[in-house]
C-alpha atoms as a PDB file:
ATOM      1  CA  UNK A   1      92.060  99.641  83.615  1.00  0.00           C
ATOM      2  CA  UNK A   2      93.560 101.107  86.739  1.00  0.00           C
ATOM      3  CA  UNK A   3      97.239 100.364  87.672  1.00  0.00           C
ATOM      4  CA  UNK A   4      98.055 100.566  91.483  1.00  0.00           C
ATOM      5  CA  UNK A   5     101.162 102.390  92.002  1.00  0.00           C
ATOM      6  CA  UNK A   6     103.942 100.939  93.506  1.00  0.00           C
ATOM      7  CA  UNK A   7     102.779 102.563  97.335  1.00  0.00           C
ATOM      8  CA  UNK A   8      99.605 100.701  96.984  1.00  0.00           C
ATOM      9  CA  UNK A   9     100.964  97.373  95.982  1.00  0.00           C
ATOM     10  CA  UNK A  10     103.405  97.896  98.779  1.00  0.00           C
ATOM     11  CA  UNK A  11     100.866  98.909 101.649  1.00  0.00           C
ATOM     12  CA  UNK A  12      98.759  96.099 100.425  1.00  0.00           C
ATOM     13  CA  UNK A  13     101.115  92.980  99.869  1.00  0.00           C
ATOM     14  CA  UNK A  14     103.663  93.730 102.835  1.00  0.00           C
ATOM     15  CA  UNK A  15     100.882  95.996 105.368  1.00  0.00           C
ATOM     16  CA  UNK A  16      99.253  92.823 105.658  1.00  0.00           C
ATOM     17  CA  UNK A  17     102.124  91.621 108.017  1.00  0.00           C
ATOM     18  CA  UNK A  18     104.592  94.438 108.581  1.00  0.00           C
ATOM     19  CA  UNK A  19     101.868  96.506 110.505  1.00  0.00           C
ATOM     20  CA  UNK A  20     100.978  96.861 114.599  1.00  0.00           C
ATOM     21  CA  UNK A  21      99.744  93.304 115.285  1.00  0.00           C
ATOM     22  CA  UNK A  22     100.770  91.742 112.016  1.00  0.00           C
ATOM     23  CA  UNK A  23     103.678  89.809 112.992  1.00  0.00           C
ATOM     24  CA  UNK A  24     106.584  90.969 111.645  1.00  0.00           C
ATOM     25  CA  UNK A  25     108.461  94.573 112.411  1.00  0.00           C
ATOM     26  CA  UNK A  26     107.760  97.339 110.678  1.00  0.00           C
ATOM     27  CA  UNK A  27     109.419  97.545 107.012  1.00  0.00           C
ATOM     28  CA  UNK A  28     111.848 100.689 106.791  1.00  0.00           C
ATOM     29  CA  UNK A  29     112.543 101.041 103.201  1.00  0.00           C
ATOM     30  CA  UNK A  30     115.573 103.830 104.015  1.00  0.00           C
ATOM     31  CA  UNK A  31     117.254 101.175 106.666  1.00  0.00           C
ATOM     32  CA  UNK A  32     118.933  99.750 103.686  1.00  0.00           C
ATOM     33  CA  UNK A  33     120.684 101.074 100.398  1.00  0.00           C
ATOM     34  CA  UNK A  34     118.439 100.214  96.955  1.00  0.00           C
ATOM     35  CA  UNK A  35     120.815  97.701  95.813  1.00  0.00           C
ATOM     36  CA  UNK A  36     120.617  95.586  99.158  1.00  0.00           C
ATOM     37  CA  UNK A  37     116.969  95.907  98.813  1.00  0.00           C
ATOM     38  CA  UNK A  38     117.315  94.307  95.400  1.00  0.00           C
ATOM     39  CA  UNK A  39     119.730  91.738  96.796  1.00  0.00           C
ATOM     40  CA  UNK A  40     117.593  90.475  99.471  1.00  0.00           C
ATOM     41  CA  UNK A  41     114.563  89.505  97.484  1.00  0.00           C
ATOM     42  CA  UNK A  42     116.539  88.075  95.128  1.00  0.00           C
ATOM     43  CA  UNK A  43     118.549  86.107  97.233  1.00  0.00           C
ATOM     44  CA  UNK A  44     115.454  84.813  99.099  1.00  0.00           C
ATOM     45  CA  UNK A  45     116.337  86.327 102.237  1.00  0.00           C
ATOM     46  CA  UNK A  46     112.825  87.071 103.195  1.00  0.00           C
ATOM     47  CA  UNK A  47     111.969  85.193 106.338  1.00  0.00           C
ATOM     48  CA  UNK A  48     108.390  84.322 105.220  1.00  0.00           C
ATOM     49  CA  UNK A  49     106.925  82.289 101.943  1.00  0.00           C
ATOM     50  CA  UNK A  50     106.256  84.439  99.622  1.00  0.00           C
ATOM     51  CA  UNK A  51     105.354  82.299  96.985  1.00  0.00           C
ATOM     52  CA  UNK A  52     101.243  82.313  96.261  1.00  0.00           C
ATOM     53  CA  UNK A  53     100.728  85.335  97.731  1.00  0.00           C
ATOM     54  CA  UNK A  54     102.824  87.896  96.078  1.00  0.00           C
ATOM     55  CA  UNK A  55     102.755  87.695  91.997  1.00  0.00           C
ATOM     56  CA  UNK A  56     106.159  88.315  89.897  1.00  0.00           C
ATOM     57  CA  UNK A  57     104.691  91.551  88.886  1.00  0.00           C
ATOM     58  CA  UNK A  58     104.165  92.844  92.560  1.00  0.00           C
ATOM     59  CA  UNK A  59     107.263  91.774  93.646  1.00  0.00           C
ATOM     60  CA  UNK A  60     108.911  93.710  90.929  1.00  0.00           C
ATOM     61  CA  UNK A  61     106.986  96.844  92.114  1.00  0.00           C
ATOM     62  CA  UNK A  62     107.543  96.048  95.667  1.00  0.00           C
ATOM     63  CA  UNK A  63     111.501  96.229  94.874  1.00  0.00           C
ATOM     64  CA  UNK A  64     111.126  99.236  92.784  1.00  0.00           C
ATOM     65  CA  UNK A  65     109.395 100.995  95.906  1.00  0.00           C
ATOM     66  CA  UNK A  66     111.884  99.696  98.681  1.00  0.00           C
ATOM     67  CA  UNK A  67     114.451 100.977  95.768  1.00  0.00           C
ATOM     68  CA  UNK A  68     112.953 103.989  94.685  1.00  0.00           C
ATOM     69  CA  UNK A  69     112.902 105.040  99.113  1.00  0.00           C
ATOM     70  CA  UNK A  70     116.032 103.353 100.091  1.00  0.00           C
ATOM     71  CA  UNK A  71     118.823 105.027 102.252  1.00  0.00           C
ATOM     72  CA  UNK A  72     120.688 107.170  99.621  1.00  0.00           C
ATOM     73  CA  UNK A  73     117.864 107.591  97.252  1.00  0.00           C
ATOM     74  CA  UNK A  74     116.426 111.181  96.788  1.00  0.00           C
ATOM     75  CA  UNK A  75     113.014 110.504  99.032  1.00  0.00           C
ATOM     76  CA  UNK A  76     114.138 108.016 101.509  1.00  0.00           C
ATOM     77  CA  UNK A  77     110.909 106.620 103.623  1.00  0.00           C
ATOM     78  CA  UNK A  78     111.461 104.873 107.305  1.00  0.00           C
ATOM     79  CA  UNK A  79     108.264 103.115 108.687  1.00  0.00           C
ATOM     80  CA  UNK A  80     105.470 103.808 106.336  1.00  0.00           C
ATOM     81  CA  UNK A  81     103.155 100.975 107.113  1.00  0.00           C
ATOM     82  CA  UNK A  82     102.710 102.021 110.543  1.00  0.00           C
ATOM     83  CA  UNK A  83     102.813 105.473 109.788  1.00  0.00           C
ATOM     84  CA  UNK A  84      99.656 104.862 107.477  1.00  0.00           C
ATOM     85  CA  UNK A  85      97.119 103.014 109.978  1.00  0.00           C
ATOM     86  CA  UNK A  86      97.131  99.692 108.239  1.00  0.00           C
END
């Protein structure tokens, strides 16, 4: 069985969107600190419905990646979905 990592789960679920032409801006995972990041999904802040498209399990991932590349972490990441063609 092959796992995605957390990058590919990210590209996937939120490059569908947060890409040139996708409709919403460009995600910057360092623009905020790891425990906003964590905040905002659990407080529902996301502007779009998530629900049906994104599994518990991705989400999780997708929070460990904004996390894990937040301002203040030790490999902070602005702007990778545009940075990676999708």
């Amino acid at each position: 069985m092959v796992v995605a990592s957390d990058l590919d789960i990210f590209l996937e679920r939120c490059g569908s969107c947060h890409k040139k032409g996708g409709g919403a801006e460009p995600v910057n995972p360092a623009a905020k600190a790891g425990v906003v990041w964590a905040k905002y999904f659990k407080r529902d802040r996301h502007p779009g419905d998530l629900n049906g498209t994104i599994n518990a399990d991705e989400m999780n991932q997708i929070v460990v990646f904004l996390q894990n590349h937040a301002a203040g972490s030790d490999h902070p990441v602005a702007a990778i979905i545009p940075k990676q063609g999708k």
